[in-house]
PDB file of N, CA and C in Angstrom:
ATOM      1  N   UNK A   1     134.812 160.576  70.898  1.00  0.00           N
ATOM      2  CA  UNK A   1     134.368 159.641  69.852  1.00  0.00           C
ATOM      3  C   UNK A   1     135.448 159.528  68.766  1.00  0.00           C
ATOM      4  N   UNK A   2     135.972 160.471  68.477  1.00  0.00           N
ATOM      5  CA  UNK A   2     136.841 160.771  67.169  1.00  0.00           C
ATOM      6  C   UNK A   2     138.105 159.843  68.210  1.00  0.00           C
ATOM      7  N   UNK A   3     138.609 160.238  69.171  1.00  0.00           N
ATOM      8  CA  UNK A   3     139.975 159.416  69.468  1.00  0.00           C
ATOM      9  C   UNK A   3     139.817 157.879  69.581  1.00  0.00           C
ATOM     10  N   UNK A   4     138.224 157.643  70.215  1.00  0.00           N
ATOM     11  CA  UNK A   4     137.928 156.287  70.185  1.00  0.00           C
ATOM     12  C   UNK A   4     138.129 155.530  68.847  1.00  0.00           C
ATOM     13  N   UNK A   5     138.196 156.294  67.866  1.00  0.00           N
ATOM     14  CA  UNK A   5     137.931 155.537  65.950  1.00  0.00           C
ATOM     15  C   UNK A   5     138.829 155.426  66.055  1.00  0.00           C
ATOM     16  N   UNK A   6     139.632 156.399  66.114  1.00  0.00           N
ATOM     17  CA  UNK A   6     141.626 156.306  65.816  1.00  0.00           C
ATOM     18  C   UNK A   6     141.677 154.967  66.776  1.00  0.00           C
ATOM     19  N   UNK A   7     141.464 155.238  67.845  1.00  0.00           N
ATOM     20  CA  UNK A   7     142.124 153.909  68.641  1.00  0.00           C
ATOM     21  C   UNK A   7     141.681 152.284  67.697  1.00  0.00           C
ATOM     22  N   UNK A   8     140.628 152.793  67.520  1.00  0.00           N
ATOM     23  CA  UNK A   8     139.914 150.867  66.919  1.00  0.00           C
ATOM     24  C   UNK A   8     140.691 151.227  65.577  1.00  0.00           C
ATOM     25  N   UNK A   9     141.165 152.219  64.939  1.00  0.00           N
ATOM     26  CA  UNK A   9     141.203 152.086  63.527  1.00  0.00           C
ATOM     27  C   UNK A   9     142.542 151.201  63.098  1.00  0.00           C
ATOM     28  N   UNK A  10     143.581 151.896  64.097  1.00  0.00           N
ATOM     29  CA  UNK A  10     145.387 151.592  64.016  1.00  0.00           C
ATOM     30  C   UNK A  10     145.506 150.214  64.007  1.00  0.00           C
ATOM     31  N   UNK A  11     144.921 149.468  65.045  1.00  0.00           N
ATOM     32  CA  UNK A  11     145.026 147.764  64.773  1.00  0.00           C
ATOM     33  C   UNK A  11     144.297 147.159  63.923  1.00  0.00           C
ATOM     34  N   UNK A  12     143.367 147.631  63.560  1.00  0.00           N
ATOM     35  CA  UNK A  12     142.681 147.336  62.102  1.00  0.00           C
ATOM     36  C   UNK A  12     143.689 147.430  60.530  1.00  0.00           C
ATOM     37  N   UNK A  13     144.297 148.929  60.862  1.00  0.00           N
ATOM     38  CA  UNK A  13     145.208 149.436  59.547  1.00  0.00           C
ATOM     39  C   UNK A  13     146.568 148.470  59.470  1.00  0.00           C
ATOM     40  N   UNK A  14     147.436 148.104  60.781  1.00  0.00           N
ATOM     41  CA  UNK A  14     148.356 147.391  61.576  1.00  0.00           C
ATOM     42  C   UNK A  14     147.914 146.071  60.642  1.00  0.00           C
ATOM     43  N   UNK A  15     147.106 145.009  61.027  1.00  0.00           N
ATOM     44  CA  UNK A  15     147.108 143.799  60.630  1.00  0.00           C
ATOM     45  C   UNK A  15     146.631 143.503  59.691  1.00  0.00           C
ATOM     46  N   UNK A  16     145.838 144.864  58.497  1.00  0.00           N
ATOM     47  CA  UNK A  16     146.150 144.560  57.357  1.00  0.00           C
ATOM     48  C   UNK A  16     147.330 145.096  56.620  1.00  0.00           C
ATOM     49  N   UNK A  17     148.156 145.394  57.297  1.00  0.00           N
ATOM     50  CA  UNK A  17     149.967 145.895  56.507  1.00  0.00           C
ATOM     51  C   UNK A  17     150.033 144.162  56.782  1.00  0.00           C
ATOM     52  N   UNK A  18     149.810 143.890  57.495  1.00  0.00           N
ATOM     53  CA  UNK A  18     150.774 142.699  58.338  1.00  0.00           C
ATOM     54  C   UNK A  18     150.407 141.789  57.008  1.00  0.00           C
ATOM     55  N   UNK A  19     149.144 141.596  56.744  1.00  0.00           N
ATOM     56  CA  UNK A  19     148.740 140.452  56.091  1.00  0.00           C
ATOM     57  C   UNK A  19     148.890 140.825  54.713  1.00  0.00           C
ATOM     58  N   UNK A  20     148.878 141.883  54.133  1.00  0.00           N
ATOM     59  CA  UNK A  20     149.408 142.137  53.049  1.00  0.00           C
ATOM     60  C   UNK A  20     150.884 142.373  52.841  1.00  0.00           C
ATOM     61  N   UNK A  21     151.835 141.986  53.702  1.00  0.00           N
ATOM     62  CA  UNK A  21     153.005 142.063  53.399  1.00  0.00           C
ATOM     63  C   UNK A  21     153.366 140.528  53.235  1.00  0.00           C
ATOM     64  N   UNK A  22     152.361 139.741  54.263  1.00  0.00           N
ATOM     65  CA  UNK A  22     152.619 137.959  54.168  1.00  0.00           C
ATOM     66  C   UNK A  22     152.369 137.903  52.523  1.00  0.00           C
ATOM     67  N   UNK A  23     151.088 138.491  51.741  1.00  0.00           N
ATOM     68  CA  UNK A  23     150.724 138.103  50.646  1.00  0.00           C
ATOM     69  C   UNK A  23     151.858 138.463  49.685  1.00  0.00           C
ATOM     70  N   UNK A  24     152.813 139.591  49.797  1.00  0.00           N
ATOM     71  CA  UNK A  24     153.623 140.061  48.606  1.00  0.00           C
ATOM     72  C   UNK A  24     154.981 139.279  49.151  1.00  0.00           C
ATOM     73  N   UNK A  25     155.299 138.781  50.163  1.00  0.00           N
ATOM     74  CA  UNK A  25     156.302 137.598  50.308  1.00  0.00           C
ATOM     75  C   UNK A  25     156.474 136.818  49.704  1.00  0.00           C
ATOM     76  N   UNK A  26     154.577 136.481  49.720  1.00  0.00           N
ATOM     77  CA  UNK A  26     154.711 134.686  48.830  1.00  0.00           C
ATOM     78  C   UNK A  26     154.775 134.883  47.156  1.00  0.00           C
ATOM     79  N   UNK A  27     153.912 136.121  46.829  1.00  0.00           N
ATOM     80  CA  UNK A  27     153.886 136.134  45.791  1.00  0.00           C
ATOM     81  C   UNK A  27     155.506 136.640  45.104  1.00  0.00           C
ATOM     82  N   UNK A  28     156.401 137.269  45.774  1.00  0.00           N
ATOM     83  CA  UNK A  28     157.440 137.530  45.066  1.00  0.00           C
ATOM     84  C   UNK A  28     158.690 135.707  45.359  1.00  0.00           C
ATOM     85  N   UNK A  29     158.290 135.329  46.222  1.00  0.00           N
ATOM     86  CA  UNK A  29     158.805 133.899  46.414  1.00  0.00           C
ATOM     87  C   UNK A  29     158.259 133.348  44.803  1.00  0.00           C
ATOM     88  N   UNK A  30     157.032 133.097  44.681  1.00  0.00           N
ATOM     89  CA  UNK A  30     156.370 132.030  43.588  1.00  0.00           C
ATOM     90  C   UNK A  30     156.778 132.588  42.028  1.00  0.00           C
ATOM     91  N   UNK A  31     156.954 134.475  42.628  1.00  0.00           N
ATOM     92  CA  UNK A  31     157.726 134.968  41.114  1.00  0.00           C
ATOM     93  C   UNK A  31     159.293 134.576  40.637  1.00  0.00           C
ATOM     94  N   UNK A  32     160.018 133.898  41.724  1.00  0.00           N
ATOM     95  CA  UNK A  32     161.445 133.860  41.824  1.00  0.00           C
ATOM     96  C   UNK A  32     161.755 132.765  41.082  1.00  0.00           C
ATOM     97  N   UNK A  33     160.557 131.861  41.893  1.00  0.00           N
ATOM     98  CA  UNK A  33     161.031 130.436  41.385  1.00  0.00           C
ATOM     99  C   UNK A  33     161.032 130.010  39.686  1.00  0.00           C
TER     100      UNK A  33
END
């Protein structure tokens, strides 16, 4: 059970880095300009 969480957890943790790195892109883009 415990390795099953880890497994669902990593692509959960994974694509919110992902989408919070899109968000500090734009926002340091909109700070530049």
């Amino acid at each position: 059970m415990k390795g099953l969480l880890k497994f669902l957890f990593v692509p959960v943790l994974v694509v919110g880095v992902l989408a919070n790195m899109k968000d500090i892109k734009r926002y340091i883009r909109i700070r530049n300009m």
